[in-house]
N, C-alpha and C. Protein backbone atom coordinates (compact mmCIF):
# COMPACT_ATOMS: atom_id res chain seq x y z
N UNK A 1 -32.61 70.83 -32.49
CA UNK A 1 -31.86 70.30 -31.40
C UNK A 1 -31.13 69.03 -31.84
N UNK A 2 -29.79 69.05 -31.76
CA UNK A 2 -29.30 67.93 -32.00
C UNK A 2 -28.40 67.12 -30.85
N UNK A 3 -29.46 66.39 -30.13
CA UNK A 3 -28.79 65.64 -28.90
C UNK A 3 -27.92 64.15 -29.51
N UNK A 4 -27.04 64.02 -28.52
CA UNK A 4 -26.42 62.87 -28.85
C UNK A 4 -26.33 61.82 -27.29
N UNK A 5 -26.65 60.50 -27.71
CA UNK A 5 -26.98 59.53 -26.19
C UNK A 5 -27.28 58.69 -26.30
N UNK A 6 -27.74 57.85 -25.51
CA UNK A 6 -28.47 56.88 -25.74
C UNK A 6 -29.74 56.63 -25.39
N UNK A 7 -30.62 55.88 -25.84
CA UNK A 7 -31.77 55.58 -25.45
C UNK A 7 -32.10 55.03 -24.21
N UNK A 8 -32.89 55.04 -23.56
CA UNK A 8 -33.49 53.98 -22.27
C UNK A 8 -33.73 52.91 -22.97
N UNK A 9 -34.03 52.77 -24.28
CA UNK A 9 -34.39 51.05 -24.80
C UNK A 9 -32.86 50.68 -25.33
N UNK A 10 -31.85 51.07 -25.57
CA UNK A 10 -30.78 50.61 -25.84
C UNK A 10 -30.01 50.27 -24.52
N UNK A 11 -30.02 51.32 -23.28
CA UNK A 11 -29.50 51.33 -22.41
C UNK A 11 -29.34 49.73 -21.42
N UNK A 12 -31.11 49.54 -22.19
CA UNK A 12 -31.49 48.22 -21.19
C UNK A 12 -31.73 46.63 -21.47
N UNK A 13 -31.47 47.07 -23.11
CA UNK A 13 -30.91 46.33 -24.10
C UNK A 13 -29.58 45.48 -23.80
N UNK A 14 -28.91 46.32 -23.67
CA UNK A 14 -27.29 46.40 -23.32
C UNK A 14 -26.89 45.54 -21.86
N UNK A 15 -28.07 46.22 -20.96
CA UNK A 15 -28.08 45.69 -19.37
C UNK A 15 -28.42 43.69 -19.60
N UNK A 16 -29.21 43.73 -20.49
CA UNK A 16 -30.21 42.32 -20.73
C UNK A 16 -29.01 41.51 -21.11
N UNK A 17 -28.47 42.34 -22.38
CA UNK A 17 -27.33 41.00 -23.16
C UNK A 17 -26.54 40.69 -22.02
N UNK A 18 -25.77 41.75 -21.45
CA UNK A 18 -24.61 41.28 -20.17
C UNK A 18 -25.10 40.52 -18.90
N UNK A 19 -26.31 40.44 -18.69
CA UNK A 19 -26.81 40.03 -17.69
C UNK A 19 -26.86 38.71 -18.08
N UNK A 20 -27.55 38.30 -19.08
CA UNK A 20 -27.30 36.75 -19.88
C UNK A 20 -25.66 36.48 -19.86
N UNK A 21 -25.09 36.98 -20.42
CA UNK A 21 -23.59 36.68 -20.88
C UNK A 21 -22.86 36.19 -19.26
N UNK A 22 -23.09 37.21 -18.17
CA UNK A 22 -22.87 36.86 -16.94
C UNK A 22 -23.46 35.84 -16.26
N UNK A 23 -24.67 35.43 -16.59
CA UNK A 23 -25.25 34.37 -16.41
C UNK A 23 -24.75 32.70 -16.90
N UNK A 24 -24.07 32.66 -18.40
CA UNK A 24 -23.56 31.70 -18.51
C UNK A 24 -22.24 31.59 -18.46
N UNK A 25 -21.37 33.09 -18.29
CA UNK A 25 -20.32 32.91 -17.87
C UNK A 25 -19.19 32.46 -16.23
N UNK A 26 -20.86 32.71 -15.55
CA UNK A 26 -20.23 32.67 -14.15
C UNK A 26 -19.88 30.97 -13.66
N UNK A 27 -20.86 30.28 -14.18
CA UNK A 27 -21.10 28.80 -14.07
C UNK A 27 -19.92 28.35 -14.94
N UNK A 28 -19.50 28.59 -15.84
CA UNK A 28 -18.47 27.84 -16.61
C UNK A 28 -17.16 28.44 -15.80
N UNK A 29 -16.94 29.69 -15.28
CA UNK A 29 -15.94 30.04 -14.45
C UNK A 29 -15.53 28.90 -13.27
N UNK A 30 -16.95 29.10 -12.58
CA UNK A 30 -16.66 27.96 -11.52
C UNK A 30 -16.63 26.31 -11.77
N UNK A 31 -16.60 26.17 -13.29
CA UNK A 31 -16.38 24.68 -13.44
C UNK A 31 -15.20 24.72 -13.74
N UNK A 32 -14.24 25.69 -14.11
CA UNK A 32 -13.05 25.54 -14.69
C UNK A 32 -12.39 25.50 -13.60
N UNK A 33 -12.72 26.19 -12.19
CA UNK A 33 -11.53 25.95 -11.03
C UNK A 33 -11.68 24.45 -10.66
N UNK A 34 -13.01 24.32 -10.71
CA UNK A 34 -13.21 22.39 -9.93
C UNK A 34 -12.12 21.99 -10.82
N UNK A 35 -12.59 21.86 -12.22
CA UNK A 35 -11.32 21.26 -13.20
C UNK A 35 -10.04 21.36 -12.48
N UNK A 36 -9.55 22.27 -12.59
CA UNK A 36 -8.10 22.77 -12.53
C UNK A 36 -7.86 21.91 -11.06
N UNK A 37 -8.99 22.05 -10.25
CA UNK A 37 -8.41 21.56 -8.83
C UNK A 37 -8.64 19.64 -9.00
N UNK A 38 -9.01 19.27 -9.65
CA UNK A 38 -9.28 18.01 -10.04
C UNK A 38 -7.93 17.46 -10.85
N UNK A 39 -7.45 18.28 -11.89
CA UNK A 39 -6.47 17.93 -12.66
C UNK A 39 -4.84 18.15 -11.26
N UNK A 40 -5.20 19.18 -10.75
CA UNK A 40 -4.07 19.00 -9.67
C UNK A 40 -3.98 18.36 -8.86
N UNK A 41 -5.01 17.68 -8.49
CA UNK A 41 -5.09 16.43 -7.42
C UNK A 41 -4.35 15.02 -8.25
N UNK A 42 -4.79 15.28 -9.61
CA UNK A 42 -4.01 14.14 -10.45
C UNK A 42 -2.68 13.91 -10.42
N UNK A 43 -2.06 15.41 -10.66
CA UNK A 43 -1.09 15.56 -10.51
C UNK A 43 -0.10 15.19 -9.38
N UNK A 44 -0.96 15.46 -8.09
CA UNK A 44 -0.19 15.37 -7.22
C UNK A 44 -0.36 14.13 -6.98
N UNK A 45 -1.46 12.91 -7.59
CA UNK A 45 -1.21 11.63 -7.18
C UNK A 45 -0.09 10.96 -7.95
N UNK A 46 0.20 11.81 -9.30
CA UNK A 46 1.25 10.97 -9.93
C UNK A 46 2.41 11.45 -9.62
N UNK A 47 2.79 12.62 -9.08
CA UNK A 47 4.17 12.71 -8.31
C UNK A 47 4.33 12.13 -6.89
N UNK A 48 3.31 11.13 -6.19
CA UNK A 48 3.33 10.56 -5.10
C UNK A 48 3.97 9.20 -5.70
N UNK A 49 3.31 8.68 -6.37
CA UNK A 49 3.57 7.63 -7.29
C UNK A 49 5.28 7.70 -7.96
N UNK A 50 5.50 8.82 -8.73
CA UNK A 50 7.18 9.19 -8.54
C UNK A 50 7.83 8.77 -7.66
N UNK A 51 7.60 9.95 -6.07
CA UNK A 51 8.27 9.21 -5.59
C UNK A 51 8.27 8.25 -5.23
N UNK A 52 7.23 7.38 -5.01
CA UNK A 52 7.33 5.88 -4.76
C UNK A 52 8.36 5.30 -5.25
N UNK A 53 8.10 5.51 -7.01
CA UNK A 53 9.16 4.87 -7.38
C UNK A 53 10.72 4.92 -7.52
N UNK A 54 10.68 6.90 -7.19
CA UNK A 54 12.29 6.87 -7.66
C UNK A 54 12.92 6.00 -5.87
N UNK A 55 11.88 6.12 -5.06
CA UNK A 55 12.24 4.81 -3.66
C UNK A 55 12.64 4.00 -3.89
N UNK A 56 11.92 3.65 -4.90
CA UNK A 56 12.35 1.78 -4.98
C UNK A 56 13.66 1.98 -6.01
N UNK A 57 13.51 2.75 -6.52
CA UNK A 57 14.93 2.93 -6.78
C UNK A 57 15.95 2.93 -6.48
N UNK A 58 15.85 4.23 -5.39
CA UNK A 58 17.15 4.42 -4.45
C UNK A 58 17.05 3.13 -3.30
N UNK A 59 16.39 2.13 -3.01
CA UNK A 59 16.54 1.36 -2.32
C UNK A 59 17.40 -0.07 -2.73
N UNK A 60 16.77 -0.29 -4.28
CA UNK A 60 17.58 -1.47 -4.75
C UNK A 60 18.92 -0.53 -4.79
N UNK A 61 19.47 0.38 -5.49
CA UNK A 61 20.81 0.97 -5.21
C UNK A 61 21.39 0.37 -4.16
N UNK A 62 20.93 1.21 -2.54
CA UNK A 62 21.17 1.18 -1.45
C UNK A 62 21.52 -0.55 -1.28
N UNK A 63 20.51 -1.41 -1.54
CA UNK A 63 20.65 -2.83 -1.11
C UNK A 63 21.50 -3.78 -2.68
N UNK A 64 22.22 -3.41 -3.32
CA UNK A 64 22.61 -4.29 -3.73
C UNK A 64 21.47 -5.20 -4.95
N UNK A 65 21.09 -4.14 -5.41
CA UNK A 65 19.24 -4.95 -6.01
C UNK A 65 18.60 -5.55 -5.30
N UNK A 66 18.64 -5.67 -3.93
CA UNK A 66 17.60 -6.47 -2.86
C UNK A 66 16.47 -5.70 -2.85
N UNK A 67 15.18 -6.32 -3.26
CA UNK A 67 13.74 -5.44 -3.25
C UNK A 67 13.53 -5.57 -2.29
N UNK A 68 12.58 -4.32 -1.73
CA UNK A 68 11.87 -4.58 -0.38
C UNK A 68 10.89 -5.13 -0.45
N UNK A 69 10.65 -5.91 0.99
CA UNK A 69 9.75 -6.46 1.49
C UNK A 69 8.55 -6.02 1.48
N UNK A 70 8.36 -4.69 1.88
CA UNK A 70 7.41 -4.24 2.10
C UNK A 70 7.33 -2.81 2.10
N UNK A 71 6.49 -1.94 1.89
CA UNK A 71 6.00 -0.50 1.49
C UNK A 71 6.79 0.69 2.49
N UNK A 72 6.51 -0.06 3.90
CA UNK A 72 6.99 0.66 5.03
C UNK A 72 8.72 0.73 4.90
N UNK A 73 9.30 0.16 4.09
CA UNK A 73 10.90 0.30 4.21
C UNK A 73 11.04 1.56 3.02
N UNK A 74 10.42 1.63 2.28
CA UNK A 74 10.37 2.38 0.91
C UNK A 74 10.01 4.14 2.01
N UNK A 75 9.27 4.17 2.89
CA UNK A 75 8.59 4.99 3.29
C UNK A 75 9.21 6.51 3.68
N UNK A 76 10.52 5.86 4.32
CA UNK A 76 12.15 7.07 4.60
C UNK A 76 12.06 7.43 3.91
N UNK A 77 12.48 6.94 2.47
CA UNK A 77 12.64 8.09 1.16
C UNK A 77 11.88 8.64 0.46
N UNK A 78 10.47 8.21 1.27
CA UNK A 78 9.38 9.03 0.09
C UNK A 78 9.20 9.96 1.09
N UNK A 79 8.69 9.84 2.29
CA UNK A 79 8.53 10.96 3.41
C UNK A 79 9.92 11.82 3.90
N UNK A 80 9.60 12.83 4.19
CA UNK A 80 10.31 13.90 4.88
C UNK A 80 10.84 13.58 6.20
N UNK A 81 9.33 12.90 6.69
CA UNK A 81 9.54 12.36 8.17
C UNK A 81 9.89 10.85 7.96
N UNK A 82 10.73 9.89 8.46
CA UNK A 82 10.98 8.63 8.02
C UNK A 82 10.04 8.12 9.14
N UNK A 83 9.18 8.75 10.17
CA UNK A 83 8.84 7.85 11.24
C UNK A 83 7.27 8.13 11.05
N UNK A 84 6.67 6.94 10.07
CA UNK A 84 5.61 6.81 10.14
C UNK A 84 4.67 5.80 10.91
N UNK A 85 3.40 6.14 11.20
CA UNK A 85 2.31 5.54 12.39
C UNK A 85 2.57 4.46 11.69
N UNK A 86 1.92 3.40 13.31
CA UNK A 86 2.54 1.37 13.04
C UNK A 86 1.16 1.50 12.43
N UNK A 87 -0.16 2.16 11.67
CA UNK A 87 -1.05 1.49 11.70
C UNK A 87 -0.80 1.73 9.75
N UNK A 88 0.11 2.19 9.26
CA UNK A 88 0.42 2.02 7.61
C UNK A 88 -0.03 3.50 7.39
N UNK A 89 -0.46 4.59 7.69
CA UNK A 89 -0.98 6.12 7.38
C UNK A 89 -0.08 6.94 7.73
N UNK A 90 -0.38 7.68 6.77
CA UNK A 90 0.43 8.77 7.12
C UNK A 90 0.53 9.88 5.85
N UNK A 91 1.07 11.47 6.31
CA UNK A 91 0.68 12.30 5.12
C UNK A 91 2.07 12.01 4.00
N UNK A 92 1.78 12.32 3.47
CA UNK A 92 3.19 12.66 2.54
C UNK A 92 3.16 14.20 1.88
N UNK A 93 4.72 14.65 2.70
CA UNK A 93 4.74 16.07 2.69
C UNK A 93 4.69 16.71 1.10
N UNK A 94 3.60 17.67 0.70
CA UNK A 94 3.41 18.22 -0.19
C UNK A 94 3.45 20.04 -0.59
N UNK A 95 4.09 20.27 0.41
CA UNK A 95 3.63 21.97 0.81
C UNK A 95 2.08 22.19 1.05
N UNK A 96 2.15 23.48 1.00
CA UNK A 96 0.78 23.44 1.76
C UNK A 96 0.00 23.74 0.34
N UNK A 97 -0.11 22.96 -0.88
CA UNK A 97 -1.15 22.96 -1.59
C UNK A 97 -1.76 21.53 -1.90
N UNK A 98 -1.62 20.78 -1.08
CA UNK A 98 -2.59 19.83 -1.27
C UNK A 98 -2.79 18.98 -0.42
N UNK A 99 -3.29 18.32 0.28
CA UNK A 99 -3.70 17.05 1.40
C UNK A 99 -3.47 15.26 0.79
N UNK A 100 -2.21 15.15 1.22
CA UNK A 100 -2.10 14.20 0.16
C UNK A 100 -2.04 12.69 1.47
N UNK A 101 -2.52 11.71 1.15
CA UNK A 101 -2.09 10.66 2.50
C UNK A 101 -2.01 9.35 1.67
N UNK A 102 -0.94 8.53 2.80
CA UNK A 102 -0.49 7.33 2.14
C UNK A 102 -0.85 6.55 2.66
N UNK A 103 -1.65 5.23 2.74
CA UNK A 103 -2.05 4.40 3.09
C UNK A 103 -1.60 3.36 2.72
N UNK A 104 -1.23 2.29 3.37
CA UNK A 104 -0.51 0.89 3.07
C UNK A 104 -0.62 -0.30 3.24
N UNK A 105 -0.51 -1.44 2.39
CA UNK A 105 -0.51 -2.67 3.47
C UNK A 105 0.69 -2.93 3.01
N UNK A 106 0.74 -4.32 3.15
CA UNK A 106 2.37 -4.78 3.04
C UNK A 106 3.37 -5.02 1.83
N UNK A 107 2.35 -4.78 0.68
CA UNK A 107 3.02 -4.69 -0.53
C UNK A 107 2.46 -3.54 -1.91
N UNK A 108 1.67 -2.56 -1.17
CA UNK A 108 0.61 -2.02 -1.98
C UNK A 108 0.33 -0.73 -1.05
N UNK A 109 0.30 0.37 -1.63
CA UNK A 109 -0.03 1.76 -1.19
C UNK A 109 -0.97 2.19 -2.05
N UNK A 110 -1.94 3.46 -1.09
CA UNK A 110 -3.23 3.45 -1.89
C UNK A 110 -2.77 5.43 -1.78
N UNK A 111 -2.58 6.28 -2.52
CA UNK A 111 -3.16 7.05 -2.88
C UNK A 111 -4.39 8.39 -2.33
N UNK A 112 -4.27 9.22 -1.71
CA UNK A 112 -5.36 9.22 -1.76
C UNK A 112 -5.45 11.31 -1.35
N UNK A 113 -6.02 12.41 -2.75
CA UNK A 113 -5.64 13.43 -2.34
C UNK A 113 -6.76 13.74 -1.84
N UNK A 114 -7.30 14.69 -0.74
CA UNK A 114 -8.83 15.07 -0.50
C UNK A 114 -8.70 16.38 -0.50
N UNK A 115 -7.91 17.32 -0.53
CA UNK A 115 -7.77 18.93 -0.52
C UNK A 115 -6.96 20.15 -1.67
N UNK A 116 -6.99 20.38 -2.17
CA UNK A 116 -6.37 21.35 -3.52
C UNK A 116 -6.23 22.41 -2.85
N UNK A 117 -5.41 23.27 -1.85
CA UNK A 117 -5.12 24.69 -1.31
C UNK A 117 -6.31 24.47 -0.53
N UNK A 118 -6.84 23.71 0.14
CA UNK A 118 -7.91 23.93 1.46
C UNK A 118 -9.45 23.55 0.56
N UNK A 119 -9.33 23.32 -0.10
CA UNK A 119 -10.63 22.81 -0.81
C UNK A 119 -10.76 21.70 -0.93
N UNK A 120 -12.03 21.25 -1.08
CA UNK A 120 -12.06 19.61 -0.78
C UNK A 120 -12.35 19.22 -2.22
N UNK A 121 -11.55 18.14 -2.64
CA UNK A 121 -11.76 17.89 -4.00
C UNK A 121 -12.04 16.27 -3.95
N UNK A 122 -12.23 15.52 -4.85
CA UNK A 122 -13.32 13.96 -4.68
C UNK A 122 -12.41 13.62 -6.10
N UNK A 123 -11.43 12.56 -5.89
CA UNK A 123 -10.85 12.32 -7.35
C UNK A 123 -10.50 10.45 -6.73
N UNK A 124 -10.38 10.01 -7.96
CA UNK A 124 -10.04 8.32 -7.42
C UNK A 124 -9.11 8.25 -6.73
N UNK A 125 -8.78 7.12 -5.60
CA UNK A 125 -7.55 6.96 -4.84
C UNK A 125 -6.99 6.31 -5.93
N UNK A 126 -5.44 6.46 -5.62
CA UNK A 126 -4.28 5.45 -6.45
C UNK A 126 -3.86 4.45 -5.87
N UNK A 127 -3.72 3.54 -6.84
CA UNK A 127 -2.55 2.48 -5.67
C UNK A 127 -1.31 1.87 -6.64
N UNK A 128 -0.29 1.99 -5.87
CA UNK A 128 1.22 1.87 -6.36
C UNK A 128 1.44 -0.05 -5.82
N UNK A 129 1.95 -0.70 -6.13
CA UNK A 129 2.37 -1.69 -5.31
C UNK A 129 4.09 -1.78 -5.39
N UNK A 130 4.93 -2.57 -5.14
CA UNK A 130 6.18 -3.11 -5.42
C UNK A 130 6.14 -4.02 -6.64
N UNK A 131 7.25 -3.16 -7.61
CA UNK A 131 7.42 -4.34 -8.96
C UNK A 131 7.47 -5.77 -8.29
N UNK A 132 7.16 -6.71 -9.21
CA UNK A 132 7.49 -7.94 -8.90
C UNK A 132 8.84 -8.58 -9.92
């Protein structure tokens, strides 16, 4: 008789290695999205920071090199909406992949992303101020 197959001890052999392999592959899977959603929160703090600045840009333009006073005049050209809350907050429009909010005092904005596509992600706030 010449059968050809496999064994039940190879079969389960086979089951053991992949079961390990799935075991340390699943955990490094799910560290690579935190990553990815961590590195995009970066991202999106340094294109907040952009526009901050290409603001202060288009503002000395606008004024003749007159710097602004303060964060809230810069705020029109970084927001979509120019009419932000008297208490310095407010989002800054990002599409809908990230939760991005601007916080202010009078010469200094803080940064701050808490969501990556609806996920909550934990990364340092930024803060931009006005060149001096």
């Amino acid at each position: 008789m010449n059968q050809k197959g496999f064994t039940l001890i190879e079969i389960i052999s086979v089951l053991v290695i992949l079961g390990i392999l799935s075991a340390v592959a699943a955990p490094k899977y799910m560290d690579l999205q935190n990553q990815a959603r961590i590195k995009s929160a970066q991202a999106a703090i340094a294109e907040t920071k952009a526009r901050l600045n290409s603001a202060y840009g288009i503002y000395l333009l606008a004024n003749n090199g007159a710097a602004p006073g303060t964060i809230l005049q810069l705020c029109a050209a970084v927001n979509d909406d120019p009419t932000l809350p008297a208490d310095g907050v407010g989002p800054v429009p990002m599409g809908d992949d990230y939760t991005v909010s601007l916080t202010f005092s009078t010469s200094t904005a803080t940064i701050t992303v808490t969501a990556v596509q609806g996920v909550a992600v934990t990364v340092p706030a930024a803060t931009w101020s006005i060149p001096s």
